[in-house]
PDB file of N, CA and C in Angstrom:
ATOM      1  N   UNK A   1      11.712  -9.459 -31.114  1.00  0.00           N
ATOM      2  CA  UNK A   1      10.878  -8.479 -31.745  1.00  0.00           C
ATOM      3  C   UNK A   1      10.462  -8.963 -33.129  1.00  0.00           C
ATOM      4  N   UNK A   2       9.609  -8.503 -33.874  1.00  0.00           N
ATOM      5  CA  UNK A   2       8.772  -8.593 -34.894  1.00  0.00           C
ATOM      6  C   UNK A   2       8.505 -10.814 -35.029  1.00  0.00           C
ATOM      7  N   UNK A   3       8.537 -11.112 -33.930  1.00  0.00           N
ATOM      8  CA  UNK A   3       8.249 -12.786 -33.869  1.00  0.00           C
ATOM      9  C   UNK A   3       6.702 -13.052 -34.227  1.00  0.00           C
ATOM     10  N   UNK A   4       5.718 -12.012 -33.744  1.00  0.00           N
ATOM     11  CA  UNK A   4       4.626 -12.543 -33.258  1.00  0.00           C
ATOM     12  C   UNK A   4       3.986 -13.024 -31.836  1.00  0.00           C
ATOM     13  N   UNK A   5       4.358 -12.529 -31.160  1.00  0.00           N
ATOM     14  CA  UNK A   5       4.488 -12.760 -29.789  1.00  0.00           C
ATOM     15  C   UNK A   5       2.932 -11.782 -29.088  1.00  0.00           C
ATOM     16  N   UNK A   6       2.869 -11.122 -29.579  1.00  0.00           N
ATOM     17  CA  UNK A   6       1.872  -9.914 -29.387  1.00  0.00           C
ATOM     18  C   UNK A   6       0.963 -10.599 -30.224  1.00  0.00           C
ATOM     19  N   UNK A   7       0.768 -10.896 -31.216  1.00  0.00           N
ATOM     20  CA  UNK A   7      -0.007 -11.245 -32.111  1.00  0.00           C
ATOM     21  C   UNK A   7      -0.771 -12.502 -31.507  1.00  0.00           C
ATOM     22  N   UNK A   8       0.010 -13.446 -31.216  1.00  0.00           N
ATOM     23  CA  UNK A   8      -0.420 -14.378 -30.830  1.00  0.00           C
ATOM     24  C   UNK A   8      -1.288 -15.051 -29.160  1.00  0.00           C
ATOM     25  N   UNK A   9      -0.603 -14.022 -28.811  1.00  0.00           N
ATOM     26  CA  UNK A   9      -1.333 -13.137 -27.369  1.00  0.00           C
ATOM     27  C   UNK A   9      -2.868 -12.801 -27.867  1.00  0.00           C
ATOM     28  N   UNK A  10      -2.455 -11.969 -28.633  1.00  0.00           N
ATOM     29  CA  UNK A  10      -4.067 -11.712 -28.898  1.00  0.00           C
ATOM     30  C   UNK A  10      -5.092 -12.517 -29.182  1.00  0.00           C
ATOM     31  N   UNK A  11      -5.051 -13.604 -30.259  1.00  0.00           N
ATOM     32  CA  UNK A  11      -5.734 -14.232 -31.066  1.00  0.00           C
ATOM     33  C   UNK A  11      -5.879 -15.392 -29.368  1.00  0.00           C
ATOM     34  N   UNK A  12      -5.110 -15.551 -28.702  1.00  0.00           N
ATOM     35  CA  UNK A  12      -5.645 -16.538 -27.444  1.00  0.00           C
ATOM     36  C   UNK A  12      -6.505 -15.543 -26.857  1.00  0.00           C
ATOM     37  N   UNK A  13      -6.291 -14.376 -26.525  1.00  0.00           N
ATOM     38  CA  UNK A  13      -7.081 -13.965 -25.505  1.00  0.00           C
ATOM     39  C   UNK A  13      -8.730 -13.486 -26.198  1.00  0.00           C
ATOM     40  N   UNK A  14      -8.524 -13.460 -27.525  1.00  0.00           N
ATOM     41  CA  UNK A  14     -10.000 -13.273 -28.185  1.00  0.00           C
ATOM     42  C   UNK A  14     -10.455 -14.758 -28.017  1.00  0.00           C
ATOM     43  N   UNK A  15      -9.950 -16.054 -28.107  1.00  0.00           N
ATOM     44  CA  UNK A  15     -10.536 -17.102 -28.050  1.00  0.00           C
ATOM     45  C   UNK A  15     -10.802 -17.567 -26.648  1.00  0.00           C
ATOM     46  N   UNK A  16     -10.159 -16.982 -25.742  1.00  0.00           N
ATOM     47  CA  UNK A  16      -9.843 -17.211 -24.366  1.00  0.00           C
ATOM     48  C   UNK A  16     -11.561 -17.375 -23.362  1.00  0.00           C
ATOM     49  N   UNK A  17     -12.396 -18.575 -22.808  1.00  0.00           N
ATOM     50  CA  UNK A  17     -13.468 -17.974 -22.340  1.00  0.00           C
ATOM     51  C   UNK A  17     -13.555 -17.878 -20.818  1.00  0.00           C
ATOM     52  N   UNK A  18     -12.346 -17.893 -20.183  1.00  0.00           N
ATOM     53  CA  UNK A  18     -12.315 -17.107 -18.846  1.00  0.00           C
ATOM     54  C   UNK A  18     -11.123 -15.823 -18.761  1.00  0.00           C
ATOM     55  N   UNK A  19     -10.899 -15.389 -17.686  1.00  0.00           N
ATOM     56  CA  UNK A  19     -10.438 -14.181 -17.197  1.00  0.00           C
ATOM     57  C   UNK A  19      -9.080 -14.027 -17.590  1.00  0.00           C
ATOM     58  N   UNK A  20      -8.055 -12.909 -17.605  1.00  0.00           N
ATOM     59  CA  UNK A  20      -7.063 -12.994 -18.137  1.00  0.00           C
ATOM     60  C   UNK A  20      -6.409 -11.423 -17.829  1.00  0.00           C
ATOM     61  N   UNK A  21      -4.859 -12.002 -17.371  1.00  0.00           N
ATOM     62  CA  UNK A  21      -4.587 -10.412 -16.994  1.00  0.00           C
ATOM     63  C   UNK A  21      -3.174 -10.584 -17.843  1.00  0.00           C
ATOM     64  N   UNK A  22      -3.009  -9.403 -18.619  1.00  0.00           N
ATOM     65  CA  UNK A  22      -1.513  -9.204 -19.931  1.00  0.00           C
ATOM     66  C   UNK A  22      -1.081  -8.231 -19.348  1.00  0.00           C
ATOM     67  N   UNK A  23       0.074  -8.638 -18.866  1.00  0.00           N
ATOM     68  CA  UNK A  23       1.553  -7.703 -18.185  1.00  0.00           C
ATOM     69  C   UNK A  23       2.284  -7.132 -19.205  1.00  0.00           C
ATOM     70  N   UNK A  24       2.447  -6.455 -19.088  1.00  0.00           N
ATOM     71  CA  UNK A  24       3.595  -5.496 -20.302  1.00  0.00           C
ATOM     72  C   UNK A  24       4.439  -4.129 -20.469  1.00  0.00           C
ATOM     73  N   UNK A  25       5.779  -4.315 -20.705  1.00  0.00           N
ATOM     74  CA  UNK A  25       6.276  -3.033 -19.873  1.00  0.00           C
ATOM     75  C   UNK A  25       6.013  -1.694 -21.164  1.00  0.00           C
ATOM     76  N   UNK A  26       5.549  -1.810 -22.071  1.00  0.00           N
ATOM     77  CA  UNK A  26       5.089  -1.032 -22.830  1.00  0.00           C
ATOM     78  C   UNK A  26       3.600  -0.103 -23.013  1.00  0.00           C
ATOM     79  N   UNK A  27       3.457   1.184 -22.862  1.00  0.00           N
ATOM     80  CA  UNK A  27       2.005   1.413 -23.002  1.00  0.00           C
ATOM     81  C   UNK A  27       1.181   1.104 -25.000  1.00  0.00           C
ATOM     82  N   UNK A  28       1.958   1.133 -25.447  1.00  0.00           N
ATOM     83  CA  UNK A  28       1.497   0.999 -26.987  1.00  0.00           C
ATOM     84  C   UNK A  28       1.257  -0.404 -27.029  1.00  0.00           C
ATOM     85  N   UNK A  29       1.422  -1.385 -26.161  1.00  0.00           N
ATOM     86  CA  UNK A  29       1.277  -2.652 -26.458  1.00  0.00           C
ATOM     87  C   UNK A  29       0.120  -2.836 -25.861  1.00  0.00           C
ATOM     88  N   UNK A  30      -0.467  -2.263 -24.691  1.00  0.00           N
ATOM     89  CA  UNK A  30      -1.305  -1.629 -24.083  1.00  0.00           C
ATOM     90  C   UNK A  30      -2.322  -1.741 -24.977  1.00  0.00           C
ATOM     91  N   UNK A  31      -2.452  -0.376 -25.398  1.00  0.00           N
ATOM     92  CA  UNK A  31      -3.119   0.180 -26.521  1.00  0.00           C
ATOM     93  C   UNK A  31      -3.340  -1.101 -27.616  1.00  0.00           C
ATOM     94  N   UNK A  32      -2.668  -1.780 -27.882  1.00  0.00           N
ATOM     95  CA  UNK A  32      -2.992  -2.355 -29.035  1.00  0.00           C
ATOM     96  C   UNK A  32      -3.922  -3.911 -28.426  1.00  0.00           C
ATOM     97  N   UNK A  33      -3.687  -3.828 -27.368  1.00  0.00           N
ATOM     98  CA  UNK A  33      -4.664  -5.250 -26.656  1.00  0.00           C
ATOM     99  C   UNK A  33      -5.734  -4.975 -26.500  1.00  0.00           C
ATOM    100  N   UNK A  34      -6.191  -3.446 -25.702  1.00  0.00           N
ATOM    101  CA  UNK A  34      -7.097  -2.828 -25.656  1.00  0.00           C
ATOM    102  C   UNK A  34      -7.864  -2.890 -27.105  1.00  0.00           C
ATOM    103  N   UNK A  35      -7.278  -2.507 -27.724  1.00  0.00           N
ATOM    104  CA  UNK A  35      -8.122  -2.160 -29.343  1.00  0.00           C
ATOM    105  C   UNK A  35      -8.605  -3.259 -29.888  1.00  0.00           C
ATOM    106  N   UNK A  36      -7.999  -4.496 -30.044  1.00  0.00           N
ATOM    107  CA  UNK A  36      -8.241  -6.099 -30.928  1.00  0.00           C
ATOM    108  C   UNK A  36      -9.003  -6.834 -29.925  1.00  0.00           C
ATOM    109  N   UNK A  37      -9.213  -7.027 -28.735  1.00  0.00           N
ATOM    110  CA  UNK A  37      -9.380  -7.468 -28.047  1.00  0.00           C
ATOM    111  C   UNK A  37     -10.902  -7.057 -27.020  1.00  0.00           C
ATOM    112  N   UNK A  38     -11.984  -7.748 -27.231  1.00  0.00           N
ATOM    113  CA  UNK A  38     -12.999  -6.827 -26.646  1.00  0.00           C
ATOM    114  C   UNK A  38     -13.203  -6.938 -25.091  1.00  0.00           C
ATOM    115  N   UNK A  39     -13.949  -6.038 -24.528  1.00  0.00           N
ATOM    116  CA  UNK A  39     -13.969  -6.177 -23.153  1.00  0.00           C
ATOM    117  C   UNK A  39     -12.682  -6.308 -22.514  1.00  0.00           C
ATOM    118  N   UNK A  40     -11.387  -5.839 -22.897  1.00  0.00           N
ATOM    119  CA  UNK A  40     -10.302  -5.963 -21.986  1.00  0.00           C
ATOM    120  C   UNK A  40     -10.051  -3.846 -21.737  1.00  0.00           C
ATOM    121  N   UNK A  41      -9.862  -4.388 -20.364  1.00  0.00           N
ATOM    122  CA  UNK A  41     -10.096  -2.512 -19.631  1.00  0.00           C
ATOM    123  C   UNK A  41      -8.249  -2.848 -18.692  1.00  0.00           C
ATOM    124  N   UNK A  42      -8.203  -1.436 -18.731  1.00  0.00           N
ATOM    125  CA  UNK A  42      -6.839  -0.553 -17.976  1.00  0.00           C
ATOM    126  C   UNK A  42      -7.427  -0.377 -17.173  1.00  0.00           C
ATOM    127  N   UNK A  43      -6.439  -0.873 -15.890  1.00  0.00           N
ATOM    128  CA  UNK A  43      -6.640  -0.157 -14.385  1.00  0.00           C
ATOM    129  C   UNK A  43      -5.604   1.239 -14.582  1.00  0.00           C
ATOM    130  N   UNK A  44      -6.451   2.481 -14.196  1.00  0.00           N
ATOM    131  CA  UNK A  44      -5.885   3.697 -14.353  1.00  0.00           C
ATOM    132  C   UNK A  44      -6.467   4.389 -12.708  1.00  0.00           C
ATOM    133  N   UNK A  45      -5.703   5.611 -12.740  1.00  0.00           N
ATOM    134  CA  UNK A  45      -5.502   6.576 -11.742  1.00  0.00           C
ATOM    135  C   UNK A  45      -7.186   7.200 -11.350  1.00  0.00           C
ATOM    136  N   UNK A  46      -7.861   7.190 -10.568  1.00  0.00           N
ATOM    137  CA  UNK A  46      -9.023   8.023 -10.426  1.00  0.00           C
ATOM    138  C   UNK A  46      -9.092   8.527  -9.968  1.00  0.00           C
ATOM    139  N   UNK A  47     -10.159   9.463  -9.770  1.00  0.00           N
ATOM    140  CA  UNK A  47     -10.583  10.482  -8.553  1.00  0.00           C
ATOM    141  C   UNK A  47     -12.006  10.543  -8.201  1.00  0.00           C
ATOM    142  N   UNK A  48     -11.971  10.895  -6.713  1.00  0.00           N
ATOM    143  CA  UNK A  48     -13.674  10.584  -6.204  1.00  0.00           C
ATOM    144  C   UNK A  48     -13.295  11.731  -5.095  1.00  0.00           C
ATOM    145  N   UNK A  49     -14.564  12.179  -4.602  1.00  0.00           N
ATOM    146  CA  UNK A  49     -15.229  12.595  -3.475  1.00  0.00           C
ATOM    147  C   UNK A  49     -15.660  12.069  -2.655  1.00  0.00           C
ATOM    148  N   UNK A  50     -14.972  11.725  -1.231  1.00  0.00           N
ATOM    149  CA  UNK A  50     -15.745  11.170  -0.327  1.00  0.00           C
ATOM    150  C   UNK A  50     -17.314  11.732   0.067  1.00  0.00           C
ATOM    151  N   UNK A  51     -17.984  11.372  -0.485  1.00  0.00           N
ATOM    152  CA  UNK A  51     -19.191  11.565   0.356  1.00  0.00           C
ATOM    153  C   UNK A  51     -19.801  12.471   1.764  1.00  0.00           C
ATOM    154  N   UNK A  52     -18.964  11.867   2.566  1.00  0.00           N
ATOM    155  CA  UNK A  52     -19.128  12.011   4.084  1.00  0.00           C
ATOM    156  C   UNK A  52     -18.342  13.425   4.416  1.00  0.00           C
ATOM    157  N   UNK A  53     -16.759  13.499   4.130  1.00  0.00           N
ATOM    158  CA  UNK A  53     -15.931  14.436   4.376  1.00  0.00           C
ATOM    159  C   UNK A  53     -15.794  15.347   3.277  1.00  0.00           C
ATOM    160  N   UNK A  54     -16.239  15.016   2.290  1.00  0.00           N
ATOM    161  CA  UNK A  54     -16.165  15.774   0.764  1.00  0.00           C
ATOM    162  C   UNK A  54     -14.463  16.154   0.399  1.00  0.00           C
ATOM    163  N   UNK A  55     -13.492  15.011   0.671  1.00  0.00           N
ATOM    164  CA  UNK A  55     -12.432  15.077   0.347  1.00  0.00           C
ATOM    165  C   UNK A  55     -12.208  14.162  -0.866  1.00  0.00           C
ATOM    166  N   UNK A  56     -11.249  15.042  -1.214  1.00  0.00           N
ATOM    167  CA  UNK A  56     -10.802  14.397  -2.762  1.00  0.00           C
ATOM    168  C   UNK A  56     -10.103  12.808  -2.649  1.00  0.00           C
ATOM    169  N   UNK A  57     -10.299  12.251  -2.678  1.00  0.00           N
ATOM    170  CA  UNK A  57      -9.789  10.519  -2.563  1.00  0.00           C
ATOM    171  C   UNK A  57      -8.850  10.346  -4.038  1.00  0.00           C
ATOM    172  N   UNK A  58      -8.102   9.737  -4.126  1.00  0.00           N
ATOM    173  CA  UNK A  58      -7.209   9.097  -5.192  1.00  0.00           C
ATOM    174  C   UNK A  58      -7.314   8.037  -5.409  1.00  0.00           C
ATOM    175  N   UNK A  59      -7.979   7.243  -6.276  1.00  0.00           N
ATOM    176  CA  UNK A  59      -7.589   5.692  -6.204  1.00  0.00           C
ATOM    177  C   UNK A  59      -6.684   5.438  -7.298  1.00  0.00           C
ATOM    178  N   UNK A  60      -5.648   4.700  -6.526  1.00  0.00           N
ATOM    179  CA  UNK A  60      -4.588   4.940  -7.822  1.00  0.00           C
ATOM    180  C   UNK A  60      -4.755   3.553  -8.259  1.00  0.00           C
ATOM    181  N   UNK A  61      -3.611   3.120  -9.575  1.00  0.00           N
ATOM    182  CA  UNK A  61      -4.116   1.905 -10.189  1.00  0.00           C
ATOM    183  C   UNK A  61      -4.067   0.608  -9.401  1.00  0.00           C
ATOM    184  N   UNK A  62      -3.162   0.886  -8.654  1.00  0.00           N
ATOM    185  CA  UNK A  62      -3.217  -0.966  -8.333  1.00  0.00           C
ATOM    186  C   UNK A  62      -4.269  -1.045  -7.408  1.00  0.00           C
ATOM    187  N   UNK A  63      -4.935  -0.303  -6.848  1.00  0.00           N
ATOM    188  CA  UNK A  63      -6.590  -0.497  -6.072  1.00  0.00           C
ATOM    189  C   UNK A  63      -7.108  -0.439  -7.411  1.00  0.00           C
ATOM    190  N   UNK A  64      -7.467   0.197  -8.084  1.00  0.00           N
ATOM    191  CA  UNK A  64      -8.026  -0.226  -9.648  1.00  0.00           C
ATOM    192  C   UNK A  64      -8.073  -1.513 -10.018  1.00  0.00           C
ATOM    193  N   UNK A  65      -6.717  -1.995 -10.122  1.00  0.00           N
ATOM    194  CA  UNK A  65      -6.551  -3.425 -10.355  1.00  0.00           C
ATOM    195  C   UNK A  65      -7.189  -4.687  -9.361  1.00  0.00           C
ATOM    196  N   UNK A  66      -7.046  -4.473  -8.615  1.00  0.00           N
ATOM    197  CA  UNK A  66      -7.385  -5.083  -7.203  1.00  0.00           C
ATOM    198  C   UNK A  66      -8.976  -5.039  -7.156  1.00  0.00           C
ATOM    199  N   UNK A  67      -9.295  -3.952  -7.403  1.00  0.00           N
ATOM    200  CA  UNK A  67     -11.141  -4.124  -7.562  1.00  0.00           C
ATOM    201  C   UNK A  67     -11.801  -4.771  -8.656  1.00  0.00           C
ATOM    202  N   UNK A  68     -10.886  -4.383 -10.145  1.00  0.00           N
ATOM    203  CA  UNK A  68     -11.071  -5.109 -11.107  1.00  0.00           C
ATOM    204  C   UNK A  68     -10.727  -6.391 -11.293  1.00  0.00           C
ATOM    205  N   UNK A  69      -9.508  -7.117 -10.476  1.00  0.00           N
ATOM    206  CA  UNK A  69      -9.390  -8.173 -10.170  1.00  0.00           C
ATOM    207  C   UNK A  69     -10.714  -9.067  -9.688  1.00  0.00           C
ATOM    208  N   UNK A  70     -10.764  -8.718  -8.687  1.00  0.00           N
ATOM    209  CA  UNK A  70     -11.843  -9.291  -7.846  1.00  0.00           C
ATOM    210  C   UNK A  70     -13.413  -9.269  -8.755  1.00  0.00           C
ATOM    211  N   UNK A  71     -13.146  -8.443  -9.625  1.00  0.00           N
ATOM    212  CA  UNK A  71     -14.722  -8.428 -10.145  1.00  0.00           C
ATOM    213  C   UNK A  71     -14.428  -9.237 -11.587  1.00  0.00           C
ATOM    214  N   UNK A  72     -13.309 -10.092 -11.428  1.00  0.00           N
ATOM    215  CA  UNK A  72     -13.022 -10.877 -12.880  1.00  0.00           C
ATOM    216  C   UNK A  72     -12.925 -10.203 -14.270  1.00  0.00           C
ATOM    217  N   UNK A  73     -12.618  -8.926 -13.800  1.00  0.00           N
ATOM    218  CA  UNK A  73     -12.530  -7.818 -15.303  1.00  0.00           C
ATOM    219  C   UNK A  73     -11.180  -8.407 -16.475  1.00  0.00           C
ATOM    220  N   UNK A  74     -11.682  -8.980 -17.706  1.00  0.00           N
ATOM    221  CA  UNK A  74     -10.465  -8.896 -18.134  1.00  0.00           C
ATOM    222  C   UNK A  74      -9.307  -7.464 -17.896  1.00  0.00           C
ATOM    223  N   UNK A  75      -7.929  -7.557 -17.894  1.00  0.00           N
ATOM    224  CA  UNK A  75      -7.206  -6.598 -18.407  1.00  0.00           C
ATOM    225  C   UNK A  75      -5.941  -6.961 -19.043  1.00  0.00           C
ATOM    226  N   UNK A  76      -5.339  -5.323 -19.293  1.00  0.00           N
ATOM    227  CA  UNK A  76      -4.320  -5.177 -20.040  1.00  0.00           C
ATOM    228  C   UNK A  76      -3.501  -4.296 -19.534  1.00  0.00           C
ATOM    229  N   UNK A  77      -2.098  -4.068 -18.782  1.00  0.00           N
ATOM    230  CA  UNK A  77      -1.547  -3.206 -17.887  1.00  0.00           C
ATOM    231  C   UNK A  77      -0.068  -3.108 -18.126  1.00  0.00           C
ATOM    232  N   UNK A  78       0.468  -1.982 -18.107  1.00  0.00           N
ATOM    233  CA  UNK A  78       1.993  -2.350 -17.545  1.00  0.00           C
ATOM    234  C   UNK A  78       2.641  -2.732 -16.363  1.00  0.00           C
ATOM    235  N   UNK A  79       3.655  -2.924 -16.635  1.00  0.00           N
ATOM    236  CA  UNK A  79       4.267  -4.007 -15.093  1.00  0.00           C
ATOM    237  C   UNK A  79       4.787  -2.607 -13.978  1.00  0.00           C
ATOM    238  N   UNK A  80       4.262  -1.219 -14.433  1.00  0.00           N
ATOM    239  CA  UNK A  80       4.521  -0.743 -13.409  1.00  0.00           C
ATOM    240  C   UNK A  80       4.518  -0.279 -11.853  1.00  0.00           C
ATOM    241  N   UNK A  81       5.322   0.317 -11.213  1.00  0.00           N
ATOM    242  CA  UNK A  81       4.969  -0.070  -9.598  1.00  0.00           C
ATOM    243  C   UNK A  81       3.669   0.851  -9.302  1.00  0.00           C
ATOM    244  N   UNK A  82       3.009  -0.252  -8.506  1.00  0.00           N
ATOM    245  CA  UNK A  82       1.301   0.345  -8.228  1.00  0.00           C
ATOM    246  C   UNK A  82       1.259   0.850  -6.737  1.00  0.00           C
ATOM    247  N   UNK A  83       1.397   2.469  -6.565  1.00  0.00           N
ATOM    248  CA  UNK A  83       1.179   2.341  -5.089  1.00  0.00           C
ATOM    249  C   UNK A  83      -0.302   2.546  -4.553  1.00  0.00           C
ATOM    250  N   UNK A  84       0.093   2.654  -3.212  1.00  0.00           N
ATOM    251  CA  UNK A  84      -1.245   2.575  -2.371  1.00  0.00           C
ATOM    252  C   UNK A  84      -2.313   3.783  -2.279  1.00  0.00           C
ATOM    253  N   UNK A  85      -3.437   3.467  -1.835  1.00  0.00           N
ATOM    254  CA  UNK A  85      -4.394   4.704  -1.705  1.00  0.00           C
ATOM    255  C   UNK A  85      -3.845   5.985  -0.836  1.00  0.00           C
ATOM    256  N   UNK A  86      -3.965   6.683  -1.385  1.00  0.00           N
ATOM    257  CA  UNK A  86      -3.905   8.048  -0.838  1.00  0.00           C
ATOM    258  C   UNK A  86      -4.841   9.202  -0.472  1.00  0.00           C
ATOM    259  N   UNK A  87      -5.350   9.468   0.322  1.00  0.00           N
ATOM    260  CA  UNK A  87      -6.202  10.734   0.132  1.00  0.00           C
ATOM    261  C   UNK A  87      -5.872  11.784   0.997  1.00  0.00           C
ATOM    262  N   UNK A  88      -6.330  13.258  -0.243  1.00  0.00           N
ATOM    263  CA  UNK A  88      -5.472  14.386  -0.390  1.00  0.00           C
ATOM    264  C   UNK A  88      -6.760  15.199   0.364  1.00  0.00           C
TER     265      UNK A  88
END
C-alpha cells in the first residue's frame, strides 16, 4: 500500500495505444481509473426490453464485459464473480 502501484497503472494506461483490461478487487480503485484515465468504461448490470416478447431482460456484467470485450472497449472492473444472463 501507498507504493504507487495504482499510480503507475495509470500513467501506462494513459500512454498505453492499444486495449487494456484493469482487474481490481476494490470499487474506489475503480473509480479512480475511471476518472484519470480517458475512454476507460465499467461493465455494469443493465436492463432492456425484449422487443418481440416485451420482457424485461437483465444483462448482467460479465455479458457487459464480453460485449465490451469484443468491441475492444478499454476497461476498469472488479475481480468479481460475473454471472450469466437471466431473463425475468
Amino acid at each position: 500500500m501507498g507504493s504507487g502501484k495504482t499510480y503507475d497503472a495509470i500513467e501506462r494506461m494513459k500512454k498505453h495505444k492499444g486495449n487494456f483490461v484493469y482487474v481490481t478487487p476494490f470499487l474506489d480503485e475503480v473509480a479512480r481509473i475511471k476518472k484519470n484515465v480517458p475512454k476507460v468504461y465499467e461493465p455494469m448490470v443493465t436492463t432492456s426490453v425484449n422487443s418481440i416478447t416485451g420482457d424485461k431482460v437483465v444483462n448482467y456484467k460479465r455479458d457487459n464485459l464480453l460485449v465490451m470485450a469484443n468491441a475492444e472497449v478499454n476497461m476498469a472492473t472488479t475481480h468479481q464473480p460475473l454471472p450469466k444472463t437471466q431473463t425475468y
